[in-house]
PDB file of N, CA and C in Angstrom:
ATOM      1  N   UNK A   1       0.828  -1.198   0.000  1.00  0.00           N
ATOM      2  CA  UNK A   1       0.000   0.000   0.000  1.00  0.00           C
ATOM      3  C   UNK A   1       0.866   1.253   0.000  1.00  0.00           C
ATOM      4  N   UNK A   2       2.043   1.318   0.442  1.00  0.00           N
ATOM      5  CA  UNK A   2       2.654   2.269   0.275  1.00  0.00           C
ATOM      6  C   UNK A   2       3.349   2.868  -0.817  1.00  0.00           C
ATOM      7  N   UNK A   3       4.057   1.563  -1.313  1.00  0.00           N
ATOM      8  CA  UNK A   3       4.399   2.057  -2.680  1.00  0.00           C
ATOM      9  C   UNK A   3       3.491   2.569  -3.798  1.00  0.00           C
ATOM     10  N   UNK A   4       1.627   2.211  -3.271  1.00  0.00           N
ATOM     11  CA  UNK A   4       1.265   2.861  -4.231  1.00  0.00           C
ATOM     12  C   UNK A   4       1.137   4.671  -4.114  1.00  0.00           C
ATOM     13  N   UNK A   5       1.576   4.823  -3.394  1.00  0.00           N
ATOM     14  CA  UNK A   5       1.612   6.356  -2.880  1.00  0.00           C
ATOM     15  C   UNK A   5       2.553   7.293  -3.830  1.00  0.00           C
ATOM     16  N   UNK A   6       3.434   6.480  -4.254  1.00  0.00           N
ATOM     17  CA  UNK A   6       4.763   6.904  -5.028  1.00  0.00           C
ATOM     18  C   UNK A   6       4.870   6.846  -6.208  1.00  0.00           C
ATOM     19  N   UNK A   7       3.781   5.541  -6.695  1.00  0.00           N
ATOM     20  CA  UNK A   7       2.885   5.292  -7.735  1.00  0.00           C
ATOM     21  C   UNK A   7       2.214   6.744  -8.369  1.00  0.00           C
ATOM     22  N   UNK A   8       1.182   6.910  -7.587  1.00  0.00           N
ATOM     23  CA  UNK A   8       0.201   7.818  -7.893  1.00  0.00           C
ATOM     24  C   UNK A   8       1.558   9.000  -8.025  1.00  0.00           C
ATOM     25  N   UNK A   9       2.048   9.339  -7.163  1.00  0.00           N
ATOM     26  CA  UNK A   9       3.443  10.580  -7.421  1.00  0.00           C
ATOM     27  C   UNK A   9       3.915  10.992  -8.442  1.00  0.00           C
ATOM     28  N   UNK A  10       4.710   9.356  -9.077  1.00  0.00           N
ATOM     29  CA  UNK A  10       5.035  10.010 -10.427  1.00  0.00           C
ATOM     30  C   UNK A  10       4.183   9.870 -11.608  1.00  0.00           C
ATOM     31  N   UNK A  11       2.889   9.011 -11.513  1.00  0.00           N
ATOM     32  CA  UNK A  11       2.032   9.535 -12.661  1.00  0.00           C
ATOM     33  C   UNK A  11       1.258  10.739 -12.408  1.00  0.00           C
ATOM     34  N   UNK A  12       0.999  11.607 -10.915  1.00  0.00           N
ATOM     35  CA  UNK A  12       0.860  12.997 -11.468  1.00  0.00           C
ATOM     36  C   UNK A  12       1.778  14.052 -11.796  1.00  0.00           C
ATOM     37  N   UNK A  13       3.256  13.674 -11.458  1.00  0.00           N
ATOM     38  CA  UNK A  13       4.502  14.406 -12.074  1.00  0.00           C
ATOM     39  C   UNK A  13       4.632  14.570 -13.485  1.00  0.00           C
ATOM     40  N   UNK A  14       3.790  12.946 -14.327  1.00  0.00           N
ATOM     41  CA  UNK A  14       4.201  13.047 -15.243  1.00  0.00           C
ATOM     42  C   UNK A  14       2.700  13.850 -16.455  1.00  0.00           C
ATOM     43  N   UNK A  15       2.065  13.648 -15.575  1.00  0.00           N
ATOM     44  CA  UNK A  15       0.599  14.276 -16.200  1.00  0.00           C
ATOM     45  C   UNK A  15       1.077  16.192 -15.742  1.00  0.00           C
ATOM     46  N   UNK A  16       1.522  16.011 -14.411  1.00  0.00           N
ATOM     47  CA  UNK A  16       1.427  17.856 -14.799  1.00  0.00           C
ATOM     48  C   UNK A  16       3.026  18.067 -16.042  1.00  0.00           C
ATOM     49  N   UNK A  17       3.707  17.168 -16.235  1.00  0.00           N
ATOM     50  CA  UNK A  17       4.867  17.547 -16.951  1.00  0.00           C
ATOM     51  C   UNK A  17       4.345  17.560 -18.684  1.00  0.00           C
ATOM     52  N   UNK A  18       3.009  17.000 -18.400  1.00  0.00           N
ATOM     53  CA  UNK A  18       2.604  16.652 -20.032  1.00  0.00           C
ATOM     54  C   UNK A  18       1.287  18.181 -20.665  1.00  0.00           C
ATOM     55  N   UNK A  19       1.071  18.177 -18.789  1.00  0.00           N
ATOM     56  CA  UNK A  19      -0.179  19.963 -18.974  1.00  0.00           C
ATOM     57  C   UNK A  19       0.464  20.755 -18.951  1.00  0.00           C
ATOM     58  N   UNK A  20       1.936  21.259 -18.610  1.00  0.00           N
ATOM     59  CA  UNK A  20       3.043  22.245 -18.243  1.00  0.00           C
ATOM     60  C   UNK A  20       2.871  22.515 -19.928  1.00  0.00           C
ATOM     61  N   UNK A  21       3.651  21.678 -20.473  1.00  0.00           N
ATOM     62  CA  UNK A  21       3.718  21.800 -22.058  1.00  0.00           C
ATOM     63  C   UNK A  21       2.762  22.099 -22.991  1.00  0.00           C
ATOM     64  N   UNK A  22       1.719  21.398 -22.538  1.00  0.00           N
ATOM     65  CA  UNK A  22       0.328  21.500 -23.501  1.00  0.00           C
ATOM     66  C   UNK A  22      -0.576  22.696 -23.027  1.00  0.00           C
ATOM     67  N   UNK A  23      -0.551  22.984 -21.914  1.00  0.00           N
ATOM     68  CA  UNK A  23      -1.569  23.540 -21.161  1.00  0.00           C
ATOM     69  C   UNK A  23      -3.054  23.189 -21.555  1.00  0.00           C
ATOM     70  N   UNK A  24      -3.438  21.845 -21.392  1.00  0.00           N
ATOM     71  CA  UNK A  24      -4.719  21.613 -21.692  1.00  0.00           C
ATOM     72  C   UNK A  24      -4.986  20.949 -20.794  1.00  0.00           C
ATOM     73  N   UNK A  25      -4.539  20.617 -19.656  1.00  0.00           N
ATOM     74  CA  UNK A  25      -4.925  20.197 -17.858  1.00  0.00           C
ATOM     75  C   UNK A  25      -4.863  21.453 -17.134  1.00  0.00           C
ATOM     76  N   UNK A  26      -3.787  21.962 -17.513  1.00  0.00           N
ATOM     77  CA  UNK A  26      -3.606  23.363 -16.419  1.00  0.00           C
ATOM     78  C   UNK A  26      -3.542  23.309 -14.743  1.00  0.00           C
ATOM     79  N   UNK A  27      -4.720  23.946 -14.406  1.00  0.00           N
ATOM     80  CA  UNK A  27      -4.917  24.083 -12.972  1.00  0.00           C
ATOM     81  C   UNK A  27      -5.126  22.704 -12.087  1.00  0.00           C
ATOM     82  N   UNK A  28      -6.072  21.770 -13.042  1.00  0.00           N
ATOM     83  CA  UNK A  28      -5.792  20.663 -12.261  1.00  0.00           C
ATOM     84  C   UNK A  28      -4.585  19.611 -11.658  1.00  0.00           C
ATOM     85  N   UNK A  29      -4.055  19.821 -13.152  1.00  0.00           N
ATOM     86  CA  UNK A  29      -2.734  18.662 -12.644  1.00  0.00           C
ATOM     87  C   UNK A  29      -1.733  19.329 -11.643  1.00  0.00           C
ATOM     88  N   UNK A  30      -1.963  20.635 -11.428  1.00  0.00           N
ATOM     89  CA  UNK A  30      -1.094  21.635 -10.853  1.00  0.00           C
ATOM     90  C   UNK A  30      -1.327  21.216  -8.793  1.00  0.00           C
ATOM     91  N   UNK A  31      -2.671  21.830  -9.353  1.00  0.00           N
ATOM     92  CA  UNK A  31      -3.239  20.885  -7.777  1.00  0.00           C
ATOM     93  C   UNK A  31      -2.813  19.779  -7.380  1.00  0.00           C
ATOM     94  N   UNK A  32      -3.342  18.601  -8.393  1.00  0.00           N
ATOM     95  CA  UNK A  32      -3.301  17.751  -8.191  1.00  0.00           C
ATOM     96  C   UNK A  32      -1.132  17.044  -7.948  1.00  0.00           C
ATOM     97  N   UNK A  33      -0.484  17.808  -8.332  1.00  0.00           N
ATOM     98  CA  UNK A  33       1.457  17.858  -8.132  1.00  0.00           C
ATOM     99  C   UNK A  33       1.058  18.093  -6.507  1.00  0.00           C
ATOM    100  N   UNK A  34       0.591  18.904  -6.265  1.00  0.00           N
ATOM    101  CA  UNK A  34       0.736  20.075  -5.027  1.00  0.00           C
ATOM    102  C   UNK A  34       0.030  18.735  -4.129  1.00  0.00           C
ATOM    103  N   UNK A  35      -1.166  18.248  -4.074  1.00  0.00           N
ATOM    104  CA  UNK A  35      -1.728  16.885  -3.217  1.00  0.00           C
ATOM    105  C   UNK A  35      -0.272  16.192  -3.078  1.00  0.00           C
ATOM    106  N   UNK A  36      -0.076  15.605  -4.128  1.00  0.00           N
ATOM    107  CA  UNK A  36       0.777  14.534  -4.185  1.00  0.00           C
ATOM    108  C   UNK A  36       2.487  14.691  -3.693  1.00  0.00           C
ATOM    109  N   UNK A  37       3.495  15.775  -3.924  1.00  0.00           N
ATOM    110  CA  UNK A  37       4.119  16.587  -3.225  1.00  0.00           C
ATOM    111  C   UNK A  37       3.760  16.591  -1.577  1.00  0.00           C
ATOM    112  N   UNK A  38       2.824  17.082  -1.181  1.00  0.00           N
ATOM    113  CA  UNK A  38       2.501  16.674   0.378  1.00  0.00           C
ATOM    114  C   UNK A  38       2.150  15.377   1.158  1.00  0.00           C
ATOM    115  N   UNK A  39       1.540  14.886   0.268  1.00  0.00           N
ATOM    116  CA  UNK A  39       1.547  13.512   0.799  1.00  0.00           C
ATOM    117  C   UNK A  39       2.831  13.288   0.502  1.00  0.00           C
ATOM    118  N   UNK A  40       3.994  13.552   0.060  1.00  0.00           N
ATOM    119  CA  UNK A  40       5.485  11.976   0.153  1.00  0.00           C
ATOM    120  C   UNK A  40       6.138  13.502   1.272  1.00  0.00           C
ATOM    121  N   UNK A  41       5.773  14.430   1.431  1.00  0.00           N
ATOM    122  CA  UNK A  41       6.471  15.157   2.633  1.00  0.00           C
ATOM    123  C   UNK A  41       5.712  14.868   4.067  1.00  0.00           C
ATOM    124  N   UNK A  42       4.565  14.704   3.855  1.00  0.00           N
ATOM    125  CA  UNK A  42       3.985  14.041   5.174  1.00  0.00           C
ATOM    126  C   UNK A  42       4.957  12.588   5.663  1.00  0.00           C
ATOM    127  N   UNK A  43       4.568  11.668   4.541  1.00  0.00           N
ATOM    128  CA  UNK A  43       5.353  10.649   4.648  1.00  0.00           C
ATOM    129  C   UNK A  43       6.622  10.407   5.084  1.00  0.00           C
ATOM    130  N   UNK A  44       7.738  11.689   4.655  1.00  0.00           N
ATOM    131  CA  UNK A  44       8.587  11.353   4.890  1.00  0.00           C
ATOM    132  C   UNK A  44       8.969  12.275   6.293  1.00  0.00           C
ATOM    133  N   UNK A  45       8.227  13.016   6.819  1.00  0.00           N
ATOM    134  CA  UNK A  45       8.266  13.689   8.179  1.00  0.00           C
ATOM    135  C   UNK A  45       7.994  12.511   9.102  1.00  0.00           C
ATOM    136  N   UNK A  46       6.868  11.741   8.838  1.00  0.00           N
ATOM    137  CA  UNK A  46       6.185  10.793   9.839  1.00  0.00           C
ATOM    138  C   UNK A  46       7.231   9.720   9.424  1.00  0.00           C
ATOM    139  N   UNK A  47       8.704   9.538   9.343  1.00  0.00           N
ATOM    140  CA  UNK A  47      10.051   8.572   9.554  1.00  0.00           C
ATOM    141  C   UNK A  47       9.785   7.493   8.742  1.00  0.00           C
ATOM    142  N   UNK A  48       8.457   6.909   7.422  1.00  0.00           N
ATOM    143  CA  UNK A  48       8.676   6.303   6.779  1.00  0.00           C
ATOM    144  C   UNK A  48       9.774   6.235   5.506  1.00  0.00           C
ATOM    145  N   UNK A  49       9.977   4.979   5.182  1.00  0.00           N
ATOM    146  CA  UNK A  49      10.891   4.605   4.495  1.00  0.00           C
ATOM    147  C   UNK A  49      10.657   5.047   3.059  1.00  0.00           C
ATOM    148  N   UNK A  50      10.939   6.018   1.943  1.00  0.00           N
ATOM    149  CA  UNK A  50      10.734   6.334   1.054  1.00  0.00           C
ATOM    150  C   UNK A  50      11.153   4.848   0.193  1.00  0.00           C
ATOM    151  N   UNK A  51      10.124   4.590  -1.058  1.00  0.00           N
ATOM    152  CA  UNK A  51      10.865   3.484  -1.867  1.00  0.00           C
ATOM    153  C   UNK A  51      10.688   2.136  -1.231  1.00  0.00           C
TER     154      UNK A  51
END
């Protein structure tokens, strides 16, 4: 269950890296970096093992 956390991470890294360019996601995938960004900093505050 955890690794899917890291999962979801870099397929929205790679969806906002694909709306950055296109701008046809925009604001969402932007958000949606910014969710995902906090969740692996939560994670990695609360002493879990990244990876």
């Amino acid at each position: 269950m955890g690794n899917l956390l890291y999962i979801v991470a870099v397929v929205l890294v790679i969806l906002w890296a694909i709306g950055f360019v296109g701008y046809s996601m925009g604001g969402i995938v932007h958000i949606l970096l910014v969710i995902a960004l906090i969740s692996v900093i939560l994670r990695i505050i609360q002493g879990r093992r990244p990876l």
